[in-house]
Protein backbone atom coordinates (compact mmCIF):
# COMPACT_ATOMS: atom_id res chain seq x y z
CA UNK A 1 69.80 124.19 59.02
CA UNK A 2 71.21 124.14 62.64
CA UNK A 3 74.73 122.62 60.79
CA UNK A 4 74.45 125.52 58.41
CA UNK A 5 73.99 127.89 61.18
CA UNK A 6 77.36 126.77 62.83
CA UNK A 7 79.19 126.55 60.24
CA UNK A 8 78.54 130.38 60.11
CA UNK A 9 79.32 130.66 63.98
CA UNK A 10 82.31 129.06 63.23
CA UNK A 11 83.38 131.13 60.10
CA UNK A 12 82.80 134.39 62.16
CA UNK A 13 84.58 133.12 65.40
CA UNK A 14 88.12 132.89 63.59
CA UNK A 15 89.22 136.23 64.48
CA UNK A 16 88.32 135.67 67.62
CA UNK A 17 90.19 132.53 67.65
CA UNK A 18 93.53 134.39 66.42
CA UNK A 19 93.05 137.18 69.43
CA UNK A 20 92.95 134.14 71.67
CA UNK A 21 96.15 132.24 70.39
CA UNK A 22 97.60 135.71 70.47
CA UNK A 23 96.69 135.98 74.05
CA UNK A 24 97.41 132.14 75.21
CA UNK A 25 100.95 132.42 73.66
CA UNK A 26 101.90 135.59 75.33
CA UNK A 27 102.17 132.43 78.41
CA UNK A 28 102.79 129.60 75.75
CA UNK A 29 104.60 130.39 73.23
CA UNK A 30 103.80 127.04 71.27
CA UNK A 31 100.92 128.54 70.69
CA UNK A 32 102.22 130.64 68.06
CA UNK A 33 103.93 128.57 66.07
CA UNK A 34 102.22 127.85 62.89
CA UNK A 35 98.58 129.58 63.24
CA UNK A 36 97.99 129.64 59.57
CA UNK A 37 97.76 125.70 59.79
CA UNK A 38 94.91 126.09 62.18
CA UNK A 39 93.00 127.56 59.51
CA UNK A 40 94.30 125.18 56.25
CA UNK A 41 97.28 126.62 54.83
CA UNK A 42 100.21 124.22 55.15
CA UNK A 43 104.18 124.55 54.36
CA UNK A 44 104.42 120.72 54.15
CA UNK A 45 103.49 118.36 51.58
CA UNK A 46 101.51 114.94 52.11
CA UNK A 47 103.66 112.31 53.45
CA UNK A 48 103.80 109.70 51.17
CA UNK A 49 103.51 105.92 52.77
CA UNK A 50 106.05 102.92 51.55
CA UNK A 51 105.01 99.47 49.89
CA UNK A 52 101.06 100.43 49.90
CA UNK A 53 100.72 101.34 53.60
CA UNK A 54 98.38 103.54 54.24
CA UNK A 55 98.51 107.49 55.43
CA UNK A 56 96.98 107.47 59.15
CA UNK A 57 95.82 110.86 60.52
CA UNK A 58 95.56 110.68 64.36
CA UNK A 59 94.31 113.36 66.22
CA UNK A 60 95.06 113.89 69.90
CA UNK A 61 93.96 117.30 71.49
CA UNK A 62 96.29 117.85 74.39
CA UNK A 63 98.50 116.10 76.03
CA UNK A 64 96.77 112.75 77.85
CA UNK A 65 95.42 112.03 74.33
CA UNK A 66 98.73 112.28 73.02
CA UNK A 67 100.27 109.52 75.58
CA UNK A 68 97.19 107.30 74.47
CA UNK A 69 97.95 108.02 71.09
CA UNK A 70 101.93 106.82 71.33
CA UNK A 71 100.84 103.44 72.47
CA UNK A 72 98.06 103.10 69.78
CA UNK A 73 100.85 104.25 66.88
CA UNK A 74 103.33 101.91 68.25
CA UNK A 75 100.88 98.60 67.72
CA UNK A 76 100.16 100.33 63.85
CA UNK A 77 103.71 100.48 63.38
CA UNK A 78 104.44 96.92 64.55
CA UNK A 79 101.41 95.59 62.31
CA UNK A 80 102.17 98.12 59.54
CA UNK A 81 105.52 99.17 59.20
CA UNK A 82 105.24 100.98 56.11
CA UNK A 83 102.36 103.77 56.92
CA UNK A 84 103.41 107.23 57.68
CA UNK A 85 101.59 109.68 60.26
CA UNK A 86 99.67 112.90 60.25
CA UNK A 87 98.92 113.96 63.64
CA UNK A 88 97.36 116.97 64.81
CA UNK A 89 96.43 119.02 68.27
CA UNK A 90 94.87 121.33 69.66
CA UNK A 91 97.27 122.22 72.59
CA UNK A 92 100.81 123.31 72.74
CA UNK A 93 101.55 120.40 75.39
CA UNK A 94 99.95 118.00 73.14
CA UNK A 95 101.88 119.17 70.33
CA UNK A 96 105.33 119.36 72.20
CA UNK A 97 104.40 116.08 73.24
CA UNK A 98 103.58 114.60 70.10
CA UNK A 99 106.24 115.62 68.38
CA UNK A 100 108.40 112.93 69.67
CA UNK A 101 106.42 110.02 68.33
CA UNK A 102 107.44 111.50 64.82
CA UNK A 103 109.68 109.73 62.14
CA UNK A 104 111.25 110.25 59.37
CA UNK A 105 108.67 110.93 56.16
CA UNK A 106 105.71 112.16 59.22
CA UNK A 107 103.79 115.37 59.64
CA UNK A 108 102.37 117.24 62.52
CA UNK A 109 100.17 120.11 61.83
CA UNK A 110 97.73 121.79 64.17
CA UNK A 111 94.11 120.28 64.24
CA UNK A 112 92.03 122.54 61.75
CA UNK A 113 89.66 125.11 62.99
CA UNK A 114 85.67 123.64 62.69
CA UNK A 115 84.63 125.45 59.75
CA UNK A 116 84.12 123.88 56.44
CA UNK A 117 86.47 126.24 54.16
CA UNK A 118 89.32 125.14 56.60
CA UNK A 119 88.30 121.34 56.99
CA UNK A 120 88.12 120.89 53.30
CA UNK A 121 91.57 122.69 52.61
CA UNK A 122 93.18 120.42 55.36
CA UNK A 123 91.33 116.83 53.95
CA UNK A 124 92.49 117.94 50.33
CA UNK A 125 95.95 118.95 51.19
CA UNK A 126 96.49 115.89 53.25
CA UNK A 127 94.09 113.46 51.68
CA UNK A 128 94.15 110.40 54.91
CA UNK A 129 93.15 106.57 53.81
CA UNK A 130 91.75 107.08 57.70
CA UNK A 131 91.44 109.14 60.24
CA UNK A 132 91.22 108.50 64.28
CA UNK A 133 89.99 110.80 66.63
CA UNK A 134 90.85 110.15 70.49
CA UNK A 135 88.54 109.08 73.23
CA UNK A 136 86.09 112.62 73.11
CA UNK A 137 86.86 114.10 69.92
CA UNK A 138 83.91 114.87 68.73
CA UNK A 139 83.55 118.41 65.84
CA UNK A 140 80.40 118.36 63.93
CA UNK A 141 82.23 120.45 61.15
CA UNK A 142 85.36 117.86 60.70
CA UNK A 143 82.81 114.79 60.66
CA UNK A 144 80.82 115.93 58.06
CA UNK A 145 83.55 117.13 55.91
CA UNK A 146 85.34 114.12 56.09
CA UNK A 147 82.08 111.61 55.59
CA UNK A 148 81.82 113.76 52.42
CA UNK A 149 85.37 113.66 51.46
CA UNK A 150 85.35 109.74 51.54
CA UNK A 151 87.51 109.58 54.95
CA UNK A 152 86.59 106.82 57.26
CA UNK A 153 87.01 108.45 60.41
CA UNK A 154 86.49 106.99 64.08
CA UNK A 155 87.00 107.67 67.43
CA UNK A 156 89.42 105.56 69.42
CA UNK A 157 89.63 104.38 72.95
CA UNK A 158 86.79 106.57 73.06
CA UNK A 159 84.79 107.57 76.65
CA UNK A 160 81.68 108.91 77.72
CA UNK A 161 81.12 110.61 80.84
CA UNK A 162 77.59 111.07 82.35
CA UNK A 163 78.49 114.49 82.23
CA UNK A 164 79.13 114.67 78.95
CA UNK A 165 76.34 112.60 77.57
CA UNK A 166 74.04 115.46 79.20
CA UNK A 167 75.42 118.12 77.41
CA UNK A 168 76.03 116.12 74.44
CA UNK A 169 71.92 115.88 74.36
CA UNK A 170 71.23 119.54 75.19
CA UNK A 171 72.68 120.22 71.69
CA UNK A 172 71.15 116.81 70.31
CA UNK A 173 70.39 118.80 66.98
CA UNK A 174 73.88 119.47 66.04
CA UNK A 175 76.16 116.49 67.83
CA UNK A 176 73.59 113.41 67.36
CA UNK A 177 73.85 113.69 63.72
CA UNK A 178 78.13 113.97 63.95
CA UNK A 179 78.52 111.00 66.23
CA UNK A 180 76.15 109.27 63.51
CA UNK A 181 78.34 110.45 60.67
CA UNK A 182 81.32 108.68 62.55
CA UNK A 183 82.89 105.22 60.40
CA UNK A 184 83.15 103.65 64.12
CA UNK A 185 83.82 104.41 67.53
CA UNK A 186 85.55 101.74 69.83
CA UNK A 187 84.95 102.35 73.56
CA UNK A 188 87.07 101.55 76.75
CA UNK A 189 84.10 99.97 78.28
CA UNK A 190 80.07 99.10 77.90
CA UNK A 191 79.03 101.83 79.65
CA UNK A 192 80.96 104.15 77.61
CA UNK A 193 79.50 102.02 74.80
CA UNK A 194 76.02 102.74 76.05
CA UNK A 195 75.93 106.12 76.54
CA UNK A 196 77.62 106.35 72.85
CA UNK A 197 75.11 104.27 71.57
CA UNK A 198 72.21 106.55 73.08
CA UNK A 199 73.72 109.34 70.73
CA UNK A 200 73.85 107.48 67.96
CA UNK A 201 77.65 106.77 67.54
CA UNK A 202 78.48 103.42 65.69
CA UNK A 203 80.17 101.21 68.38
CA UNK A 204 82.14 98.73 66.71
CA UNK A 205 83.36 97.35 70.09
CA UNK A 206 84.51 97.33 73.44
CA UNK A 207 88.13 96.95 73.36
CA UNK A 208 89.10 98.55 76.63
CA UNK A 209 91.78 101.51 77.44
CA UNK A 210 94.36 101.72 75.64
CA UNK A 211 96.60 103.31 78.74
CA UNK A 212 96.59 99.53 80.34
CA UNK A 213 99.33 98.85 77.16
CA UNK A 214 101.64 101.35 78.08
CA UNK A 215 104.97 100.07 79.20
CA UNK A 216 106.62 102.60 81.89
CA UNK A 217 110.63 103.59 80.56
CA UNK A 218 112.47 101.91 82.73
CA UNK A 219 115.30 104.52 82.35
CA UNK A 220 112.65 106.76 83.87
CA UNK A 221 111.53 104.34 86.47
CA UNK A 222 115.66 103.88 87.35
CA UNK A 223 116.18 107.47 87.44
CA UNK A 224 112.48 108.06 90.41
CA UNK A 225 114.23 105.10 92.78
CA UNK A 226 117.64 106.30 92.19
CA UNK A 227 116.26 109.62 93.38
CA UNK A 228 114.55 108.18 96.22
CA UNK A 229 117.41 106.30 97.43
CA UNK A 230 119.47 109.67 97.47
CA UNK A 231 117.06 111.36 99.17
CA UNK A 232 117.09 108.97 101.87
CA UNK A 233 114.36 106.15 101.16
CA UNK A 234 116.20 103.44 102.60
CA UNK A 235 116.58 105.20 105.64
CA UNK A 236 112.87 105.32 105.95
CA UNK A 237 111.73 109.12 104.51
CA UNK A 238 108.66 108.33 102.65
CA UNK A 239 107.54 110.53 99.87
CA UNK A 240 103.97 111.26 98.81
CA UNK A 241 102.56 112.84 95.98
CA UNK A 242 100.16 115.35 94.43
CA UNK A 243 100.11 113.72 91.07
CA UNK A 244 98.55 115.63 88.11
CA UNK A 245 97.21 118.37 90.31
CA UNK A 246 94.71 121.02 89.22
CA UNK A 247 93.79 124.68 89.86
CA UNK A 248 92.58 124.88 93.37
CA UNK A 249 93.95 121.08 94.36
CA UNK A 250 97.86 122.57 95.38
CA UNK A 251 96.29 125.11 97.52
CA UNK A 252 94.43 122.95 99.38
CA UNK A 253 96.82 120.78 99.95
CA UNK A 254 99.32 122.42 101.13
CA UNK A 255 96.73 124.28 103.54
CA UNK A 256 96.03 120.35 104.93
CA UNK A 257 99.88 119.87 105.13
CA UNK A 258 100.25 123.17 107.41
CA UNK A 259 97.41 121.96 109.55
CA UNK A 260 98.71 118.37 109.95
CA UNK A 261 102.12 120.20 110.93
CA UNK A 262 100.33 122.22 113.21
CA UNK A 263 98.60 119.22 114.99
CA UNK A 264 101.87 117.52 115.58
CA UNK A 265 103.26 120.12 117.24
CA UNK A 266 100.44 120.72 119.69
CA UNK A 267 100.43 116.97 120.64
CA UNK A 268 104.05 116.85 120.90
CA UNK A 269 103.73 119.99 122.93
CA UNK A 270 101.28 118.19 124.91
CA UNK A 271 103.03 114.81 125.41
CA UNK A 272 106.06 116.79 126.45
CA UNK A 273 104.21 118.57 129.39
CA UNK A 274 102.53 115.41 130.28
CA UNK A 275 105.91 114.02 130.84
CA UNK A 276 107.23 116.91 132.75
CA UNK A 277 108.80 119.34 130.22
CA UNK A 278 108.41 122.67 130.06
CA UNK A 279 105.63 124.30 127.47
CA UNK A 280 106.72 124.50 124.06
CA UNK A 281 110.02 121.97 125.09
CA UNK A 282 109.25 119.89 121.79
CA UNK A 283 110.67 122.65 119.49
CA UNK A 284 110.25 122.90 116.03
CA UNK A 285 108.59 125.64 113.49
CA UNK A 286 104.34 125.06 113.70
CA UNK A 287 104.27 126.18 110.19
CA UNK A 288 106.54 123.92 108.58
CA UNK A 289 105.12 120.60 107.09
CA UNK A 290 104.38 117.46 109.08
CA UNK A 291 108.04 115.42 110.18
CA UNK A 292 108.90 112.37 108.25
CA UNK A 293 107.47 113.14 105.04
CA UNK A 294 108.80 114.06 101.49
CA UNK A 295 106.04 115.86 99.75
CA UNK A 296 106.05 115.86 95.97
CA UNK A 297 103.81 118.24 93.43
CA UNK A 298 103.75 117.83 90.04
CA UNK A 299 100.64 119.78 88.00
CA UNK A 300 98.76 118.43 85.21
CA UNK A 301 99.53 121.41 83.40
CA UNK A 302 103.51 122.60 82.54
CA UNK A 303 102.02 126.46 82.27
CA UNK A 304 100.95 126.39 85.90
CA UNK A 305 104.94 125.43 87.24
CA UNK A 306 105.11 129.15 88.23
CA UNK A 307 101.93 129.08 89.45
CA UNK A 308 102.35 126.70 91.95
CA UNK A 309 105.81 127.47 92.86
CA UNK A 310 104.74 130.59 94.59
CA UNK A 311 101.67 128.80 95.84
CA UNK A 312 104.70 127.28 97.86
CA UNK A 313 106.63 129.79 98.82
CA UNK A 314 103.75 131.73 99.55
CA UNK A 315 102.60 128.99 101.63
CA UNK A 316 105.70 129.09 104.38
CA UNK A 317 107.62 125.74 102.63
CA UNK A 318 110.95 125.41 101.27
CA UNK A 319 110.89 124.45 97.97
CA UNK A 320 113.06 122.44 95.42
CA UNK A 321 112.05 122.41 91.68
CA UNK A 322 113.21 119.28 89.40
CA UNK A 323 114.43 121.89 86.66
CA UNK A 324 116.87 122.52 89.06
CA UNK A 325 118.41 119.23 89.72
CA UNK A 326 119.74 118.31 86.71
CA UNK A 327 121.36 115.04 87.01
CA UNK A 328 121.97 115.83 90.63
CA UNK A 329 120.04 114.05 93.49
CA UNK A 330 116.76 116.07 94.82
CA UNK A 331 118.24 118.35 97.80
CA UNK A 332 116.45 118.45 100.69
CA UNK A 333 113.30 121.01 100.93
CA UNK A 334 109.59 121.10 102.37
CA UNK A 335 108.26 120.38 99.23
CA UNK A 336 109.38 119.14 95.70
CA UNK A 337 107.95 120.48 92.48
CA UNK A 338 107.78 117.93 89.59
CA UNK A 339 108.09 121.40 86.84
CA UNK A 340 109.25 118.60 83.53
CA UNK A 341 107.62 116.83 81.17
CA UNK A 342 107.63 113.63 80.23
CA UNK A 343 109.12 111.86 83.47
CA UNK A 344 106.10 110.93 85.25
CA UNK A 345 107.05 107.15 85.32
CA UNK A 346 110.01 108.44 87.54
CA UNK A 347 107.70 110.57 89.53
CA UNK A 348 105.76 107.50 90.41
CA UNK A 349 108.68 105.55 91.12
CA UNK A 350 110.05 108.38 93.62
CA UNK A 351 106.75 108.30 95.47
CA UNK A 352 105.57 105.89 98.12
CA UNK A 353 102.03 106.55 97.04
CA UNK A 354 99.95 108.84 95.12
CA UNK A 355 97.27 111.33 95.89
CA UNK A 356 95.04 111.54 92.33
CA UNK A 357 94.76 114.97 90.91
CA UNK A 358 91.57 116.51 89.46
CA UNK A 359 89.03 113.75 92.03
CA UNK A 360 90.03 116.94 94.72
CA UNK A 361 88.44 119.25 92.79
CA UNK A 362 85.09 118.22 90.59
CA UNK A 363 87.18 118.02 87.56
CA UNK A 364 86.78 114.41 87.07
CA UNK A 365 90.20 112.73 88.15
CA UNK A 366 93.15 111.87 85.91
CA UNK A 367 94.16 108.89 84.46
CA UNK A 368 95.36 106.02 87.60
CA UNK A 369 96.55 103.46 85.11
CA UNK A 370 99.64 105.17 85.21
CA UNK A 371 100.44 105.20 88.68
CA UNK A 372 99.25 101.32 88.75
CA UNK A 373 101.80 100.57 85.98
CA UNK A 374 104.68 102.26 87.90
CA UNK A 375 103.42 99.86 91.36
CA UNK A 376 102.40 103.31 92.79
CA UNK A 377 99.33 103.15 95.16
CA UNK A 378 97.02 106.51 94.83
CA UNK A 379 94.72 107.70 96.82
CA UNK A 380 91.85 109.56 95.05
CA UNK A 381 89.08 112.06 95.91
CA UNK A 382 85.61 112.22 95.08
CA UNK A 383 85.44 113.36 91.72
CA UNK A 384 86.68 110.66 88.88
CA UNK A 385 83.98 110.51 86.58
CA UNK A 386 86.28 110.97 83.52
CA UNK A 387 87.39 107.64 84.56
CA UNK A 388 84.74 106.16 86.56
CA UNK A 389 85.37 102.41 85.65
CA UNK A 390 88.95 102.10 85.86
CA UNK A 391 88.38 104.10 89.13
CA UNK A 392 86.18 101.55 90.48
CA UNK A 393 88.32 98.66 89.04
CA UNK A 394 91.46 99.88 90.71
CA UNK A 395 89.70 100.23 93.30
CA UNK A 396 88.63 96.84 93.67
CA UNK A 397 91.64 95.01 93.01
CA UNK A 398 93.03 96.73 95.96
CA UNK A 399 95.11 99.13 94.22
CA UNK A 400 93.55 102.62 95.17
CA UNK A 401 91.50 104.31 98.05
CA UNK A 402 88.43 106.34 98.21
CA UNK A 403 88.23 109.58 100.12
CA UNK A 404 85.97 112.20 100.64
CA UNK A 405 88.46 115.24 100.17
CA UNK A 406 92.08 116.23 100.92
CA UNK A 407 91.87 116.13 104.43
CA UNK A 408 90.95 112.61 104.37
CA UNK A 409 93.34 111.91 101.86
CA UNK A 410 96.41 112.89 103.83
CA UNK A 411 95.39 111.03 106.85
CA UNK A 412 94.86 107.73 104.34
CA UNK A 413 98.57 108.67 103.25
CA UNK A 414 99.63 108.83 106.89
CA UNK A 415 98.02 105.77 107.68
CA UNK A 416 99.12 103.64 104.78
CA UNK A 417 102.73 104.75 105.80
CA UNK A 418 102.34 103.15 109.05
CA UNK A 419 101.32 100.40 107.82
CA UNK A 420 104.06 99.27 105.83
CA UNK A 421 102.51 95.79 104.84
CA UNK A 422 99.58 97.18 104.04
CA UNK A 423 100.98 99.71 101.36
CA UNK A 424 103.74 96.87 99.63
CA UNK A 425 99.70 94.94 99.34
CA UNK A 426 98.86 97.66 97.46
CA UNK A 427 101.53 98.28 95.44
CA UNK A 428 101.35 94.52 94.42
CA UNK A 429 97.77 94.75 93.79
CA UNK A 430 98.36 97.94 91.32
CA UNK A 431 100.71 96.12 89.16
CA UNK A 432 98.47 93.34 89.27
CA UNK A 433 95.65 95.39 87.90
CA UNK A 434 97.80 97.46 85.24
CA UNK A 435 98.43 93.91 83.76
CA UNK A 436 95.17 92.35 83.86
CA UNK A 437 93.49 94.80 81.04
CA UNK A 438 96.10 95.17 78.40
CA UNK A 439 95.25 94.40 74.72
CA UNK A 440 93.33 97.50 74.03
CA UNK A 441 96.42 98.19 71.10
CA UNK A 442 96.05 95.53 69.15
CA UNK A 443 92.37 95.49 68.88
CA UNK A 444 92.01 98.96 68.01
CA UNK A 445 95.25 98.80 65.71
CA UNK A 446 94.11 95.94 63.79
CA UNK A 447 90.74 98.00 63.60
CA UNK A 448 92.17 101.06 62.29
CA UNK A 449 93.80 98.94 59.01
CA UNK A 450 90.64 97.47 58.69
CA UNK A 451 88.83 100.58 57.96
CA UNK A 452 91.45 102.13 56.24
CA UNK A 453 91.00 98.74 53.90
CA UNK A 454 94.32 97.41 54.62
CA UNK A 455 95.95 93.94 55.98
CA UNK A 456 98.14 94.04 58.91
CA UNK A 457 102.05 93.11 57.16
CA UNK A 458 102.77 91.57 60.75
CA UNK A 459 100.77 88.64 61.29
């Protein structure tokens, strides 16, 4: 009855679902390229897999799932050369994203609305040995369908916040019986695995996160110390960033860079009366950022780029945007905005050290295993539930700081930059830990073949 009753929701929320791509893609256009696929009606045919590999159908909403996703693919490709993919989104990042883990004889459609009409049309047209959802994919509608349709389908590197277990249970009814309905889920750790369990989801095992396997480009991590040299690194300008910053995070921060600015003029100010100057005789602008420091901003999200430029410029600070560089050296300004996709491994490599975006704000942090992979020490805030165990791990192997909030978090910065040996310590200790927990791939690769009833081709 309660599935019934939203499947109807559903069925009468797709016109409301077209206003709001209308809408979103007025700012993203993405978002209006190819709405009829959202809703089952497809101008490509089935890809068609070589030497009895099978068709895998990944789906990655946006666009962190989508960077989990490459490294997952690239193990199925190693084990199975012959399968071909069908991946779909949700987002238009996820989907610009994805669309360069593509090859020849692929397909990339957009994830199908949560109605049965449209689930059925897209598991007919497309007809996957197996499908993977990633880490919180859960849609009562596309379960169902596809337990009916005789799809194994299970969720990959899949997590479980507190949060989300609560409000998983308010609606009990409805999402016990879909993560029931799931072929398997494999978690990133046992407390994921727990709260999973506790909804009914069939964990099939603990296999870890599948972000430890990702190898940074080292063109990309070239192209951040290359960067960093130019802009004066071995001369001793350090550069800290606001990595994967969300709504509300940029403002602060650059609110806690005025006042640090502002401090170090008064006790310059001061220190230069003490020694017999005259008032004001250190100089300087009191609203420009604190001396010595490079300060880099790059947002989670590429729609906000505008957003926070003028969040900038509003703020008092030169500014310096990476579409502008080109293959040009950074020039010098207050503040640098990251505005591309795709180069965060030479983001990391730029930066001395790392503030974490989304633990500022209670939007539960953003994935760290990046930053560790790239020998980039962060500093993150309160709020990292999303990841709460590779929080705490990283923490513990010495590789990232706890803070209560911004404030905090800048003076950690400033104090880690005084203490040089301190900071290489940590850098060591975050490649350390990046390497410690990789293997997630092939476990979860050689599960996927399994359950689409297939042998790996690559021993």
């Amino acid at each position: 009855m309660i599935r019934a009753l939203y499947s109807l929701a559903t069925w009468l929320a797709q016109p409301l679902l077209r206003r709001k791509l209308r809408r979103r893609g007025q700012a993203e256009p993405g978002y209006l390229l190819a709405v009829e696929e959202r809703f089952g009606h497809y101008a490509v045919a089935r890809p068609q897999p070589e030497g009895g590999a099978p068709l895998v159908w990944l789906h990655a909403v946006s666009l962190g799932e989508t960077r989990a996703a490459a490294i997952l693919l690239a193990e199925l490709r190693h084990l199975q050369p012959g399968l071909r993919l069908l991946l779909t989104h949700g987002t238009a990042t996820g989907r610009e994203e994805g669309g360069r883990l593509l090859q020849p004889g692929d397909v990339q459609v957009w994830q199908p609305w949560d109605s049965p009409a449209v689930v059925r049309r897209f598991l007919q047209h497309f007809r996957p040995d197996v499908g993977v959802l990633m880490e919180t994919e859960v849609w009562p509608g596309l379960i169902h369908e596809a337990a009916a349709a005789g799809v194994p389908l299970a969720l990959a590197n899949a997590r479980l916040s507190e949060r989300s277990q609560r409000g998983a249970e308010r609606f009990g009814v409805l999402m016990k019986p879909a993560y029931a309905a799931l072929a398997a889920a494999w978690a990133q750790t046992e407390a994921d695995a727990a709260r999973l369990t506790s909804l009914g989801a069939p964990v099939a095992g603990v296999f870890g996160n599948l972000k430890f396997d990702a190898r940074p480009d080292p063109a990309l991590l070239a192209r951040g110390r290359a960067w960093r040299q130019a802009a004066g690194g071995a001369a001793g300008r350090p550069v800290v960033m606001l990595a994967s910053s969300r709504e509300g995070e940029e403002a602060e921060f650059l609110k806690q860079i005025r006042a640090m600015a502002q401090a170090q003029q008064a006790q310059a100010a001061t220190d230069s009366i003490a020694k017999g100057g005259a008032k004001g005789g250190a100089g300087g602008d009191a609203s420009g950022p604190p001396s010595g420091i490079q300060w880099l901003i790059v947002p989670r999200h590429p729609q906000r780029f505008d957003e926070v430029a003028a969040l900038v410029a509003g703020a008092g600070f030169t500014l310096s945007r990476r579409s502008g560089w080109g293959d040009a050296s950074p020039p010098w300004a207050d503040v640098w905005l990251g505005d591309s996709l795709g180069e965060m491994a030479a983001y990391y490599a730029l930066a001395d050290m790392a503030l974490l975006g989304g633990s500022f704000a209670q939007l539960g942090g953003q994935n760290l295993i990046e930053a560790a992979a790239c020998a980039c020490p962060v500093v993150m805030g309160p709020h990292t539930f999303n990841f709460a165990q590779a929080a705490e791990m990283a923490e513990a192997a010495g590789a990232a700081r706890r803070v209560a909030d911004m404030a905090e978090g800048l003076a950690a910065a400033q104090a880690l930059l005084a203490d040089p040996p301190a900071l290489a310590g940590m850098a060591d200790a975050a490649l350390g830990f990046a390497s410690a927990h990789r293997g997630a791939a092939e476990r979860t690769a050689r599960a996927v073949l399994a359950l689409a009833g297939r042998e790996p081709a690559v021993a």
